[in-house]
N, C-alpha and C. Protein backbone atom coordinates (compact mmCIF):
# COMPACT_ATOMS: atom_id res chain seq x y z
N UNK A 1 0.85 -1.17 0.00
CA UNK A 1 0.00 0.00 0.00
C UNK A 1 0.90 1.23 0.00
N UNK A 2 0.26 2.29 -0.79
CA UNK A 2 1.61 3.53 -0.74
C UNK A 2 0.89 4.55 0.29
N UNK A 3 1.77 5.28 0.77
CA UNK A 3 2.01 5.98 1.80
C UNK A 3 0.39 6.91 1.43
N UNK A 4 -0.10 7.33 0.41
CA UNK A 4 -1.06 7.86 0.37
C UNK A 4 -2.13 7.49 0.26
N UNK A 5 -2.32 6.27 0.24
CA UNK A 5 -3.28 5.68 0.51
C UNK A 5 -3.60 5.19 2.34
N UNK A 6 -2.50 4.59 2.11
CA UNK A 6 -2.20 4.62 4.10
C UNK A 6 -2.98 5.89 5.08
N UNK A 7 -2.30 7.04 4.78
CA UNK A 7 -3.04 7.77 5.36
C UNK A 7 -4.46 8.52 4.41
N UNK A 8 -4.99 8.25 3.70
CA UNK A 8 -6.48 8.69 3.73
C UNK A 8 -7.34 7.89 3.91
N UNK A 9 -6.64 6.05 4.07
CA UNK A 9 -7.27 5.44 5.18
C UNK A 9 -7.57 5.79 6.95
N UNK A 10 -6.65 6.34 6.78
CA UNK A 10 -6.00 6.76 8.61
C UNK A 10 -6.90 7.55 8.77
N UNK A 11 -6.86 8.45 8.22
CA UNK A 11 -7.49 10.02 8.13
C UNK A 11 -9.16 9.10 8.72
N UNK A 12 -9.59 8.71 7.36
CA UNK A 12 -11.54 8.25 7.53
C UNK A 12 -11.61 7.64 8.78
N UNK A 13 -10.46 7.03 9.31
CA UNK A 13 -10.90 6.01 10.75
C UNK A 13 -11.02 7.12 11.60
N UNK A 14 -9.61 8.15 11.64
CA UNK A 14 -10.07 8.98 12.72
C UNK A 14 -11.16 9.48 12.82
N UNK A 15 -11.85 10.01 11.40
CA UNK A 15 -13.06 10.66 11.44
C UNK A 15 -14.03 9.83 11.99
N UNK A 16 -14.11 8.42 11.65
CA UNK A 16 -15.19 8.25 12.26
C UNK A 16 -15.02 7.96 13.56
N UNK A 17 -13.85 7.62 14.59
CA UNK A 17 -13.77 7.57 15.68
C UNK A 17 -13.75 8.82 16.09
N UNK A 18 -13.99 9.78 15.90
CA UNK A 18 -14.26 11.04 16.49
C UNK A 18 -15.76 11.04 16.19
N UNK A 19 -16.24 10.90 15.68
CA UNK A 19 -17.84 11.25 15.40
C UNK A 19 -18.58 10.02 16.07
N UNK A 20 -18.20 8.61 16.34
CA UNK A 20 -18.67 8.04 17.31
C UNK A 20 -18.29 8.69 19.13
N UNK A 21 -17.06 9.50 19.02
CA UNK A 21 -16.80 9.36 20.61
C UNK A 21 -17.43 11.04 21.13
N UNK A 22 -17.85 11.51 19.36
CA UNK A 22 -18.93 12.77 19.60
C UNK A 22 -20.32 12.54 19.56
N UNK A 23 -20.64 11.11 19.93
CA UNK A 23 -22.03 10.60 20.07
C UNK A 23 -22.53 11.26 21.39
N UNK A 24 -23.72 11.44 21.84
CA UNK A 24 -24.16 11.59 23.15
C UNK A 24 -24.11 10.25 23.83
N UNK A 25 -23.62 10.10 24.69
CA UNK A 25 -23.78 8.40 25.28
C UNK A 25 -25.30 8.60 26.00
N UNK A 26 -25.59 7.63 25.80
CA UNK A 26 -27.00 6.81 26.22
C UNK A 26 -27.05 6.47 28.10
N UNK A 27 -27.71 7.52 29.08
CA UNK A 27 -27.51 7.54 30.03
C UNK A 27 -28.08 6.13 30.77
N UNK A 28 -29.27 5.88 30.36
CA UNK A 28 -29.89 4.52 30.86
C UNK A 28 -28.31 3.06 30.52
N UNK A 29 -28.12 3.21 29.08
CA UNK A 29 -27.02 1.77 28.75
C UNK A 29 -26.03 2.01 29.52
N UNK A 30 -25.55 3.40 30.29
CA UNK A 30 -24.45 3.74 31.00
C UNK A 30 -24.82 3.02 32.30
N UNK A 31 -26.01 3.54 32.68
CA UNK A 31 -26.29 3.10 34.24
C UNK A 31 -25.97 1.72 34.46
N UNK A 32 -26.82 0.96 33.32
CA UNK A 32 -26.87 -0.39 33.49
C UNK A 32 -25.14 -1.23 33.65
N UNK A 33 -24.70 -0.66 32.53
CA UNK A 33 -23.46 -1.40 32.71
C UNK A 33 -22.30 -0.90 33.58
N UNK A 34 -22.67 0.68 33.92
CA UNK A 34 -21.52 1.39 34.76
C UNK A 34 -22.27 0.48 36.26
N UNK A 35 -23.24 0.92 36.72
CA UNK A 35 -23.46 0.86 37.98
C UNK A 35 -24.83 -0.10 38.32
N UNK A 36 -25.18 -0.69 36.98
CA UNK A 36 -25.90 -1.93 37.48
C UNK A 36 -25.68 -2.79 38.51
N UNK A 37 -24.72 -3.22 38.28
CA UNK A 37 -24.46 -4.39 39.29
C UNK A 37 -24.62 -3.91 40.75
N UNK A 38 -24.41 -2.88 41.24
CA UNK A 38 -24.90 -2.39 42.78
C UNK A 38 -26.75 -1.80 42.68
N UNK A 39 -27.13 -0.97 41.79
CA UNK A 39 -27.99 -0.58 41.89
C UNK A 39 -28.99 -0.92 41.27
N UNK A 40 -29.07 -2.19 41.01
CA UNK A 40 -30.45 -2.51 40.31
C UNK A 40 -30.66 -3.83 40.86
N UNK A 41 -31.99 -4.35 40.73
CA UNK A 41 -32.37 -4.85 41.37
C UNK A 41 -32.24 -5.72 42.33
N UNK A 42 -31.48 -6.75 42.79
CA UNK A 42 -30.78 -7.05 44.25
C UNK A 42 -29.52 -6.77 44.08
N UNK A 43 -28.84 -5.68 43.61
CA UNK A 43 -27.87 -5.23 44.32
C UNK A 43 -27.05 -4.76 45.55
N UNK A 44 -26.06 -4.45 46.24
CA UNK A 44 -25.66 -4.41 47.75
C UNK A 44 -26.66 -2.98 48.18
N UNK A 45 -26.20 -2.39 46.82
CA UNK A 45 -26.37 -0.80 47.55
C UNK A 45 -28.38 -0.76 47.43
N UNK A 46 -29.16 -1.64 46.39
CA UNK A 46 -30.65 -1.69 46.82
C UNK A 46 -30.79 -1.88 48.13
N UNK A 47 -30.16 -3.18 48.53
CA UNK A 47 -30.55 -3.55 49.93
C UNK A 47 -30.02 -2.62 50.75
N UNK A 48 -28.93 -2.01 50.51
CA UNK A 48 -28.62 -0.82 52.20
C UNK A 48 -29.47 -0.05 51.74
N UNK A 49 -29.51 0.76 50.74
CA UNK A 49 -30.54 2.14 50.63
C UNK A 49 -32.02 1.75 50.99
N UNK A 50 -32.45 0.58 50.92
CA UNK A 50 -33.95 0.65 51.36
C UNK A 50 -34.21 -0.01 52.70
N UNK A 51 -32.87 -0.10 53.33
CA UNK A 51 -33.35 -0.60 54.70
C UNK A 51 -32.93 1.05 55.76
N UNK A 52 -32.84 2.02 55.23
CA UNK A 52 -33.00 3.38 55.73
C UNK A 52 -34.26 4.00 56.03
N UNK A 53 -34.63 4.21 57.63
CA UNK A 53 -35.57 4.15 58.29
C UNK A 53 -36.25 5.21 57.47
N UNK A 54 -37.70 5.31 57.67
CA UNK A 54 -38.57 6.04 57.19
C UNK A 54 -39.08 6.30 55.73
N UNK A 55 -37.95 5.60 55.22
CA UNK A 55 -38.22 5.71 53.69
C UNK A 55 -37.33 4.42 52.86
N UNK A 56 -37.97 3.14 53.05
CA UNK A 56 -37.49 2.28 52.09
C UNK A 56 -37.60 2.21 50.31
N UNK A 57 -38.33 3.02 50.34
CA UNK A 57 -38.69 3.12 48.42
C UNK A 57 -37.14 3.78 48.04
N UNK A 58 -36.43 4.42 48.50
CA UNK A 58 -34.86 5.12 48.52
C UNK A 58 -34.51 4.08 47.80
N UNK A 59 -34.24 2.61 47.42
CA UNK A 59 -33.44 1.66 47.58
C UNK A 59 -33.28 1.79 46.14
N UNK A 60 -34.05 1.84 45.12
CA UNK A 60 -33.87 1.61 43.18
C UNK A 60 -33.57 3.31 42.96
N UNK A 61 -33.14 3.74 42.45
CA UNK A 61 -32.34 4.78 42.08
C UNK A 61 -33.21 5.25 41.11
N UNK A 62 -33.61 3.90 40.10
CA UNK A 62 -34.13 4.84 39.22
C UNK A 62 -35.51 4.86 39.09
N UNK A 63 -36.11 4.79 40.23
CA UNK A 63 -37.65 4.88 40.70
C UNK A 63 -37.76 6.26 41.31
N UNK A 64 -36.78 6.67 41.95
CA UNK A 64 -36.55 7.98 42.53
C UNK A 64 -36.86 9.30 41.67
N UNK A 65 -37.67 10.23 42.93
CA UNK A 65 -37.85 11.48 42.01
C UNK A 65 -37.17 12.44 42.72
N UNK A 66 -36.36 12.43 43.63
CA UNK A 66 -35.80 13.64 44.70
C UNK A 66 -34.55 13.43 44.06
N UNK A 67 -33.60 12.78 43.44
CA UNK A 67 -32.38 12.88 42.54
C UNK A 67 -31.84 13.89 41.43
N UNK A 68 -31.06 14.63 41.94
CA UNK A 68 -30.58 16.13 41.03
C UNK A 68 -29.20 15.66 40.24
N UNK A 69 -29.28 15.57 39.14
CA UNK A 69 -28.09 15.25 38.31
C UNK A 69 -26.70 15.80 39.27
N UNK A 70 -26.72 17.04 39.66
CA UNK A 70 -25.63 18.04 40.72
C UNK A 70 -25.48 16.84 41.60
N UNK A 71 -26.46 16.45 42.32
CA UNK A 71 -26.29 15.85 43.69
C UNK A 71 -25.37 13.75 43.22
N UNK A 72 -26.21 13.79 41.94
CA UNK A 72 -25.34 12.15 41.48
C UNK A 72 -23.97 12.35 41.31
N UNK A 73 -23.65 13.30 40.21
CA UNK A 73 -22.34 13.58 40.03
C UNK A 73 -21.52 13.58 41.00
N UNK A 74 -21.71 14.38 42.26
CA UNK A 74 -20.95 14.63 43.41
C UNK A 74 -20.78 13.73 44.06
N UNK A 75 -21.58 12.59 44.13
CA UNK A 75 -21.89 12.01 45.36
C UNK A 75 -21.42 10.36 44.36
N UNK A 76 -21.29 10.09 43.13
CA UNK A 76 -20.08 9.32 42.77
C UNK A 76 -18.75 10.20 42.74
N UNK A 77 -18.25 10.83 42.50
CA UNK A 77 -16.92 11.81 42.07
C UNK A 77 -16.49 11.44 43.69
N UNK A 78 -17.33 11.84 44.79
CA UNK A 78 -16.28 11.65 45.82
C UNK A 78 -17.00 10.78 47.12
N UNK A 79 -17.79 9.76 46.46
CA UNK A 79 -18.38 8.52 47.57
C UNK A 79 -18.87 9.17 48.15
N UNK A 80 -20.01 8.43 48.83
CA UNK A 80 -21.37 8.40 49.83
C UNK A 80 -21.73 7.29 50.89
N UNK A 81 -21.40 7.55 51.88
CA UNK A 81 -22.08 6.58 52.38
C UNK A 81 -20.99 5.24 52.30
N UNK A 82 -21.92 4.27 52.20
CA UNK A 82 -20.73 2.99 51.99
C UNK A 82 -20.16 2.87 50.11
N UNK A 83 -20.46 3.74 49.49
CA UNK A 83 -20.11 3.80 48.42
C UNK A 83 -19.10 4.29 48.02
N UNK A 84 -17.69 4.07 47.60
CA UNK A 84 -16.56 4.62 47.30
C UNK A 84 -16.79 5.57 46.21
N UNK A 85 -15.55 6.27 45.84
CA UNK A 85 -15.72 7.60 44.80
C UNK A 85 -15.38 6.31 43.91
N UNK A 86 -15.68 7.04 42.39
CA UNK A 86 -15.67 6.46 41.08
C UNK A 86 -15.22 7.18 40.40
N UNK A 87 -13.84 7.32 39.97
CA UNK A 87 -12.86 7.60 39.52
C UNK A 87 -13.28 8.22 38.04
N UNK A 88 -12.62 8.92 37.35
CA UNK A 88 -12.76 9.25 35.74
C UNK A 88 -11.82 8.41 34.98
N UNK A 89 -11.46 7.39 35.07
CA UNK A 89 -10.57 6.81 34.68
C UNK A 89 -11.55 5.24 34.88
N UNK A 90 -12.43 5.33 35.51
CA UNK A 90 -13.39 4.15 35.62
C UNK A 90 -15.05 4.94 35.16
N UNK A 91 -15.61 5.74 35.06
CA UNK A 91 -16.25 6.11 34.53
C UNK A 91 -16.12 7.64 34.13
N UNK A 92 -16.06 8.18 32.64
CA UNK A 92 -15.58 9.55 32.35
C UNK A 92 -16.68 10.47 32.59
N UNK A 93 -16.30 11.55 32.76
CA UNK A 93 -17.34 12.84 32.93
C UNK A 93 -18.14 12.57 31.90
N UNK A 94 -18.03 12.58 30.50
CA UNK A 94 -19.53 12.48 29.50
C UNK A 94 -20.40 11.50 30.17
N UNK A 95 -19.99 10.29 30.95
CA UNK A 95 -20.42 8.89 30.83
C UNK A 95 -21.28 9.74 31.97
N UNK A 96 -20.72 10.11 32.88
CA UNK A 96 -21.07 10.19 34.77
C UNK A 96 -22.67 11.66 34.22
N UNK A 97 -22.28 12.32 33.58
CA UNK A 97 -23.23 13.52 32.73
C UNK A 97 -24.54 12.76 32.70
N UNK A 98 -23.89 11.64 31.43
CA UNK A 98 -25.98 11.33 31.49
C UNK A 98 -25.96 10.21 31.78
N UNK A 99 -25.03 9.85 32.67
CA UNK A 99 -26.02 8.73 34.22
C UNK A 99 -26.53 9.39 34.66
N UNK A 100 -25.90 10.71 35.59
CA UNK A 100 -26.78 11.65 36.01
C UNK A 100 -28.40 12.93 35.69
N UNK A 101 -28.05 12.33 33.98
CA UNK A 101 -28.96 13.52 33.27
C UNK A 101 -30.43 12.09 33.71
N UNK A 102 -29.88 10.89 33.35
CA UNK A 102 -30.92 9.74 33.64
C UNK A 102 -31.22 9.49 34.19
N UNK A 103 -30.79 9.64 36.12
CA UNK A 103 -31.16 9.18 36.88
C UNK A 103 -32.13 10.82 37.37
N UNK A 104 -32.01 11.88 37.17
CA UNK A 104 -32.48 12.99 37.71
C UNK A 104 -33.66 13.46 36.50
N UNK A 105 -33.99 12.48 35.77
CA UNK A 105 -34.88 12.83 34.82
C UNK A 105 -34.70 13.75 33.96
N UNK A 106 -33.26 14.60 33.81
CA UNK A 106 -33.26 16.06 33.15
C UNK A 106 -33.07 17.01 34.22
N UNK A 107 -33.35 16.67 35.74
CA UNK A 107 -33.23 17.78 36.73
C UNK A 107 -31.50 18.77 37.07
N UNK A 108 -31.41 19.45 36.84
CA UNK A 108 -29.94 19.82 36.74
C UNK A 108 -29.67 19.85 38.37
């Protein structure tokens, strides 16, 4: 292959790996696979969050209507509770954006 062909192959991949990683990510497919495994349905963190007195419905995250995208972000970025922080290097700010845009319905 000659060198100019090489790169205006190169070139189209980047383009389209930039225009996939300029996709909006999908906040629900994030949840599920970022933070399913604790928070959905018998997960650790269902069972602690709904055995908190006065209000067991707390426990599914995404049944919740008192959840502010502000308040998710923060409260993975630097742990809650028995929940450790979650790193950007384990889930990135776009990703952590619309978990949070999903779990707060749009609520900023």
């Amino acid at each position: 292959m000659n060198i100019v062909k090489g790169c205006i192959i190169a070139l189209g991949l980047m383009v389209t790996a930039t225009s996939a990683l300029s996709a909006e990510p999908d906040g629900k497919a994030l949840y599920t696979h970022r933070c399913g495994m604790c928070h959905q349905s018998i997960g650790m963190a269902v069972q602690i969050l709904s055995r908190r007195p006065n209000d067991p419905s707390k426990g599914l995250l995404e049944q919740r209507a008192d959840l502010s995208a502000e308040f998710t972000f923060v409260a993975v970025r630097t742990g809650i509770g028995n929940m450790p922080r979650i790193s950007r290097a384990e889930v990135s700010d776009p990703e952590l954006t619309a978990i949070a845009l999903y779990l707060s319905r749009g609520k900023p």
